[in-house]
Protein backbone atom coordinates (compact mmCIF):
# COMPACT_ATOMS: atom_id res chain seq x y z
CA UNK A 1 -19.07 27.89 -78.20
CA UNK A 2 -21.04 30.77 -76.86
CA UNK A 3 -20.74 30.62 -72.52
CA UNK A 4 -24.45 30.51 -71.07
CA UNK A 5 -24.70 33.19 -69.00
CA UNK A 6 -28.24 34.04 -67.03
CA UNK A 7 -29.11 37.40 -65.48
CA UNK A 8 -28.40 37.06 -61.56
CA UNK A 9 -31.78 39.83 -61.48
CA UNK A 10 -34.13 38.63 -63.47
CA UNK A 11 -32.79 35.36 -64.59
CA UNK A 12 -33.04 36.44 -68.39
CA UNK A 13 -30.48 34.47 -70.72
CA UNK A 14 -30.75 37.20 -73.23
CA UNK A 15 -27.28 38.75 -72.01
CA UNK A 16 -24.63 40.60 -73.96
CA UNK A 17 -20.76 41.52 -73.42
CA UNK A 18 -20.55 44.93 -72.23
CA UNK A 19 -16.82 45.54 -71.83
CA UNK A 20 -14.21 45.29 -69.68
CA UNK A 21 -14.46 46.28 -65.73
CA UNK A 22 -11.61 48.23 -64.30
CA UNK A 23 -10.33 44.56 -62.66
CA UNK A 24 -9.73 43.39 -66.18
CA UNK A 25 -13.02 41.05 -66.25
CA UNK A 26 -15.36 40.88 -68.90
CA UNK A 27 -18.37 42.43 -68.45
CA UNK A 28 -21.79 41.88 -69.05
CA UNK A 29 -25.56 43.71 -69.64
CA UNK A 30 -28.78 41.54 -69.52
CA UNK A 31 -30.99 43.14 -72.56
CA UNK A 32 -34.08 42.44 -70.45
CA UNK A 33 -33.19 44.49 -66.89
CA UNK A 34 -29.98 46.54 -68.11
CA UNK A 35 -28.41 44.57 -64.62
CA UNK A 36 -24.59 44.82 -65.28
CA UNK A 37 -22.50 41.78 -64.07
CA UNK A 38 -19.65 39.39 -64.52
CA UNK A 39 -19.18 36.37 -63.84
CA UNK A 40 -17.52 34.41 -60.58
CA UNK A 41 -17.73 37.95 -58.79
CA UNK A 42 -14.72 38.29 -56.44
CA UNK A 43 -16.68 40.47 -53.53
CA UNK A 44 -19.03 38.00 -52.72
CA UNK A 45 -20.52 38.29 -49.67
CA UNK A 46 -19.49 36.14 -46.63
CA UNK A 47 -22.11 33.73 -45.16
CA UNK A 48 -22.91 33.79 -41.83
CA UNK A 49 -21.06 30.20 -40.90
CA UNK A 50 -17.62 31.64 -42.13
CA UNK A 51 -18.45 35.11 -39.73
CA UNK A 52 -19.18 32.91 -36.39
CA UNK A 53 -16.10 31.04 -36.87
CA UNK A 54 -14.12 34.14 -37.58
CA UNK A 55 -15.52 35.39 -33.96
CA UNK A 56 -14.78 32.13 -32.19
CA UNK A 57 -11.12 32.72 -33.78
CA UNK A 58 -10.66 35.82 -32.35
CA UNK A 59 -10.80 34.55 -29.01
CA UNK A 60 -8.49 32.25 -29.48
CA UNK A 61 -4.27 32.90 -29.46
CA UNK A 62 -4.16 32.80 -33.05
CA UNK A 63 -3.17 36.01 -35.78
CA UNK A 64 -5.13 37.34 -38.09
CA UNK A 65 -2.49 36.45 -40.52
CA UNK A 66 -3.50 32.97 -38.99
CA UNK A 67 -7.17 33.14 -39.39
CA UNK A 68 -7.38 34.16 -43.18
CA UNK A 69 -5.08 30.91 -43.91
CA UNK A 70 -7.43 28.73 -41.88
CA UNK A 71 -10.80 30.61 -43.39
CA UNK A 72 -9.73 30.97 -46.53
CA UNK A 73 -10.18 35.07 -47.00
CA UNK A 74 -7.75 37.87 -47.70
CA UNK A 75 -6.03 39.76 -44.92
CA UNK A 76 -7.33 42.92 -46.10
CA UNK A 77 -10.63 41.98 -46.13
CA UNK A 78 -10.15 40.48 -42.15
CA UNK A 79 -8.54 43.15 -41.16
CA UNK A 80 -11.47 45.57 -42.65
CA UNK A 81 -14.07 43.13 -41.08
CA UNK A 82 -12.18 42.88 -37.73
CA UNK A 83 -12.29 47.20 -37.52
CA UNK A 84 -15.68 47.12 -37.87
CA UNK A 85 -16.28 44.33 -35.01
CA UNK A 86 -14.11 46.15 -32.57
CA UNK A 87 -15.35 49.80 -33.62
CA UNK A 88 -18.44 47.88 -31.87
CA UNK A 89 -17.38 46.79 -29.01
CA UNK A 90 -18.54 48.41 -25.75
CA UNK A 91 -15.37 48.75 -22.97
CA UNK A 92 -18.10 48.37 -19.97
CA UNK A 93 -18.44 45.39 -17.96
CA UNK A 94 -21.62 43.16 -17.91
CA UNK A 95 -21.46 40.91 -14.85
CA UNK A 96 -24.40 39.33 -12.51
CA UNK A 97 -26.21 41.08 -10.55
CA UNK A 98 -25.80 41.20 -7.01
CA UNK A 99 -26.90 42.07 -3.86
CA UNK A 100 -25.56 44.73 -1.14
CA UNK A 101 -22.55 42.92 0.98
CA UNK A 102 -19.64 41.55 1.47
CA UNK A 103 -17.42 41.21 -1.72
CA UNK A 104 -13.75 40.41 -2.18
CA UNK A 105 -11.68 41.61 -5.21
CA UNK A 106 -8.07 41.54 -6.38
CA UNK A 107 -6.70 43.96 -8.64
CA UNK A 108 -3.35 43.51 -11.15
CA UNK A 109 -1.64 45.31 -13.92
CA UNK A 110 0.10 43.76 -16.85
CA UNK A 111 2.83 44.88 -19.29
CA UNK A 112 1.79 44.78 -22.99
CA UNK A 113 2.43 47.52 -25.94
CA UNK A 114 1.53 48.53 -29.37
CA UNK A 115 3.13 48.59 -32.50
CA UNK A 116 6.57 48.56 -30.79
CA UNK A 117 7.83 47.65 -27.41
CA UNK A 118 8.79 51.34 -26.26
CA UNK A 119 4.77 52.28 -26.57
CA UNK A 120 4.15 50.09 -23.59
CA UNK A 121 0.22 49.90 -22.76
CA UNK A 122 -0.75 48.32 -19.29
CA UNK A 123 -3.98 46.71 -18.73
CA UNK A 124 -5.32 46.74 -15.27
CA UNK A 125 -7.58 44.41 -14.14
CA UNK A 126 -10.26 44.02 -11.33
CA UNK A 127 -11.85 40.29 -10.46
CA UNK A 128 -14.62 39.26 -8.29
CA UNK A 129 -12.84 35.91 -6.53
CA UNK A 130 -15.91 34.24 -5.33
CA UNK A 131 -17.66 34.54 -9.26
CA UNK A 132 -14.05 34.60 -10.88
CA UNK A 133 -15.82 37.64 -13.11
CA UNK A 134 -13.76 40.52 -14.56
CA UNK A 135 -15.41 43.10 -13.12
CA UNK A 136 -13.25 45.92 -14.20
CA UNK A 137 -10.79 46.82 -16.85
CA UNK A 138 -8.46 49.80 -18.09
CA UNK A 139 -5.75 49.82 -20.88
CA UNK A 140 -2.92 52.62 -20.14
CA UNK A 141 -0.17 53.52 -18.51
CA UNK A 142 1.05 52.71 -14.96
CA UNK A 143 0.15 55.84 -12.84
CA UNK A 144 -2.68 57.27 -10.73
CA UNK A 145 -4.50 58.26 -13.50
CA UNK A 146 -5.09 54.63 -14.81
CA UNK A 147 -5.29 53.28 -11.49
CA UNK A 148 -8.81 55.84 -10.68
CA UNK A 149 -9.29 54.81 -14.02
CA UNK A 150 -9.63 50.90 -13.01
CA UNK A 151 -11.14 51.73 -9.94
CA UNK A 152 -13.82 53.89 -11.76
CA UNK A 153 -14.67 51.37 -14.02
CA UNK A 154 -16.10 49.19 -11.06
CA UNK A 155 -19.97 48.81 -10.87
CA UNK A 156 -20.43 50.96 -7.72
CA UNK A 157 -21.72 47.94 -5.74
CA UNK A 158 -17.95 46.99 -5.67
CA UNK A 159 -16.70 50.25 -5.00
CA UNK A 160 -19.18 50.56 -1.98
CA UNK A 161 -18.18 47.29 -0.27
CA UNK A 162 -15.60 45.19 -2.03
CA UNK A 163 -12.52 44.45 0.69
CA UNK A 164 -9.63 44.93 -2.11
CA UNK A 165 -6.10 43.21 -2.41
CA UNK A 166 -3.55 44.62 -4.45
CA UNK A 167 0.42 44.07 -4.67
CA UNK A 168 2.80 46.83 -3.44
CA UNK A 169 2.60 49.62 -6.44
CA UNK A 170 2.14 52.77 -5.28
CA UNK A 171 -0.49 54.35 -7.73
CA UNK A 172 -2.84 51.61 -5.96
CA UNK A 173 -2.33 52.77 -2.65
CA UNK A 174 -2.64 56.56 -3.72
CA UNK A 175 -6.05 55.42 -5.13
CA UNK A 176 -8.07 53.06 -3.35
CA UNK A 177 -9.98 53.83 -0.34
CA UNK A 178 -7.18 53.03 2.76
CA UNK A 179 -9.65 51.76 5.28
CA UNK A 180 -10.83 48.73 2.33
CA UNK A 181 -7.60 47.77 0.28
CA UNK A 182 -4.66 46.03 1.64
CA UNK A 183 -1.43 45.51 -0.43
CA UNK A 184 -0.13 42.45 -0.44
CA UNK A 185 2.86 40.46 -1.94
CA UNK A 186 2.81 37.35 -3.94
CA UNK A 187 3.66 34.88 -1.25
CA UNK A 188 0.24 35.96 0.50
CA UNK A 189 -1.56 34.09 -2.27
CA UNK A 190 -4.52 37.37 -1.91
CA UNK A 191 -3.85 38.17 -5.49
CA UNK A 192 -3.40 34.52 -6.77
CA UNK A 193 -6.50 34.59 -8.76
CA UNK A 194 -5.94 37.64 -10.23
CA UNK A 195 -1.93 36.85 -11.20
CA UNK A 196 -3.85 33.25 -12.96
CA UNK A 197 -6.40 35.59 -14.54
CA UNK A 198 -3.08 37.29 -16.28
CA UNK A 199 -1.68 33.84 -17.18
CA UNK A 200 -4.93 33.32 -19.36
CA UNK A 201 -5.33 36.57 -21.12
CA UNK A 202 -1.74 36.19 -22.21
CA UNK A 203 -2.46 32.16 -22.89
CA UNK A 204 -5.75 33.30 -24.77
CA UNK A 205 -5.01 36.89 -26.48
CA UNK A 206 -2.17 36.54 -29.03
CA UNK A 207 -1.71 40.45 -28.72
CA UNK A 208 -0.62 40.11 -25.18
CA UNK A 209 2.14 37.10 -25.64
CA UNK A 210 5.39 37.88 -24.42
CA UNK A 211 7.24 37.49 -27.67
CA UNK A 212 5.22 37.65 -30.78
CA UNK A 213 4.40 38.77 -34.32
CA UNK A 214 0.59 39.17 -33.22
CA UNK A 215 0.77 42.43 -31.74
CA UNK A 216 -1.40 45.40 -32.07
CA UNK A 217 -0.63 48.43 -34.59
CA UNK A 218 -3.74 50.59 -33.48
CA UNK A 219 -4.33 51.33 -30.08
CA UNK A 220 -8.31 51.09 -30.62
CA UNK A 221 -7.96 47.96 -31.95
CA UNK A 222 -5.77 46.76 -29.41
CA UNK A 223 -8.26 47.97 -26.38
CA UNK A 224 -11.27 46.12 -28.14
CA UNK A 225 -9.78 43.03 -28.86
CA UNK A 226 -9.57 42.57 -25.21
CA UNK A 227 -12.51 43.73 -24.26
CA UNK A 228 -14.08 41.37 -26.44
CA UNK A 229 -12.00 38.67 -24.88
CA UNK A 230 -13.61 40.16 -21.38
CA UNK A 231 -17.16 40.13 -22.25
CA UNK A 232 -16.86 36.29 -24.23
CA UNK A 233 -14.95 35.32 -20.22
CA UNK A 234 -17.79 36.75 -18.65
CA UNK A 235 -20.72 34.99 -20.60
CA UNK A 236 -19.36 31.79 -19.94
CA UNK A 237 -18.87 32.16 -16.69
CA UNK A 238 -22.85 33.34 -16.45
CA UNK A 239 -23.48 30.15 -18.79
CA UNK A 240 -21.15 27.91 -16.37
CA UNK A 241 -23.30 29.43 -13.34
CA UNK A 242 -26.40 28.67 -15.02
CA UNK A 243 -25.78 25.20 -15.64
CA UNK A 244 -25.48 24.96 -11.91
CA UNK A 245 -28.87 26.35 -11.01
CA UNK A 246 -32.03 24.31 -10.65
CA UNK A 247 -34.18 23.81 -13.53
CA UNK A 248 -37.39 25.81 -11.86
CA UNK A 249 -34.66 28.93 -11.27
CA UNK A 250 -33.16 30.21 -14.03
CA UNK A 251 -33.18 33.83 -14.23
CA UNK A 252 -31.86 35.93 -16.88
CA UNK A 253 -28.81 37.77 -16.45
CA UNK A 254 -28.03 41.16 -17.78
């Protein structure tokens, strides 16, 4: 019995075998168009639904190993799909806009590494306590140079006026303007929010789990994934805050 085939161009049935494609598949030439195809192609393109969920996944403490079980697509093809997201993704801040005054803002560094645990990679972190906003971010090592690095990263609103609590590491102190930071240890409870903060990028980004398989190989990857994690933290926050606002004020933030 002769398979009905119709041409995915033109939608002749006037189609012929043509061969063998380098996968092994038969192939086959509508007589109408000359369009080449075969049948139950394997790169099919993925719809949109499958991509969303894939982004909502990658927010989540799951692998990518993980994710192509649950979705149902190769690793190869995530892991191609998940270097072009994170090529994309910018490592600025976007945060609410404010004006001129008093701020308050706790700063903390956390251990993490890539592709083995003697290429250690600390991520510094800068939060606004009365929005809860990331509002700065650096992924390095654990001197002065990542420290300015952190600090330089802060919209300059924060850098003008932000009264800044730290704990006791040194590259902090050499840093940050004297007369506005203050170093502080844990029993203080001045860098509480920032030390929870920590708790939930290592709760929420399976790269930065103590022990685990999920870790980064490639630096650039490793930097993007959480700085996607920081601009999805910071749009819900702005969402949260909006939610809050009365309905005849809602502006739009940037």
């Amino acid at each position: 019995m002769k398979l009905y085939l119709i041409c995915p161009t033109c939608g002749s049935d006037d189609v012929m075998k043509n061969g063998m494609t380098r996968r092994g598949k038969q192939n086959h030439k509508c007589r109408d168009c000359g369009r080449q195809f075969v049948q139950n192609p394997q790169g099919q393109p993925k719809n949109p639904d499958t991509l969303s969920k894939i982004k909502l996944l990658l927010l989540e403490r799951i692998s990518l190993a993980g994710i192509a079980r649950v979705m149902g697509v190769s690793e190869s093809w995530l892991q191609n799909y998940v270097n072009q997201l994170y090529a994309a993704v910018e490592a600025k801040v976007t945060i609410i806009p404010k004006a001129v005054g008093k701020c308050t803002v706790q700063m903390d560094e956390l251990w993490s590494f890539v592709d083995n645990k003697g290429n250690k990679q600390w991520v510094w972190l800068a939060m606004d306590i009365k929005t809860r906003e990331v509002i700065g971010c650096h992924i390095g090592d654990r001197s002065k140079v990542s420290a300015q690095a952190l600090w330089d990263s802060l919209p300059s609103i924060y850098r003008q006026c932000a009264k800044i609590y730290t704990d006791h590491w040194e590259a902090c102190r050499a840093v940050l303007p004297s007369k506005r930071h203050e170093s502080v240890g844990k029993d203080s409870g001045l860098t509480s929010y920032i030390e929870r903060l920590n708790n939930t990028f290592r709760q929420r980004i399976s790269r930065l789990v103590r022990k685990t398989l999920s870790f980064s190989r490639k630096l650039e990857n490793h930097i993007a994934a959480i700085w996607n994690f920081i601009h999805d933290y910071n749009y819900q926050i702005r969402v949260e805050m909006l939610k809050r606002l009365p309905l005849k004020f809602s502006p739009s933030f940037t």
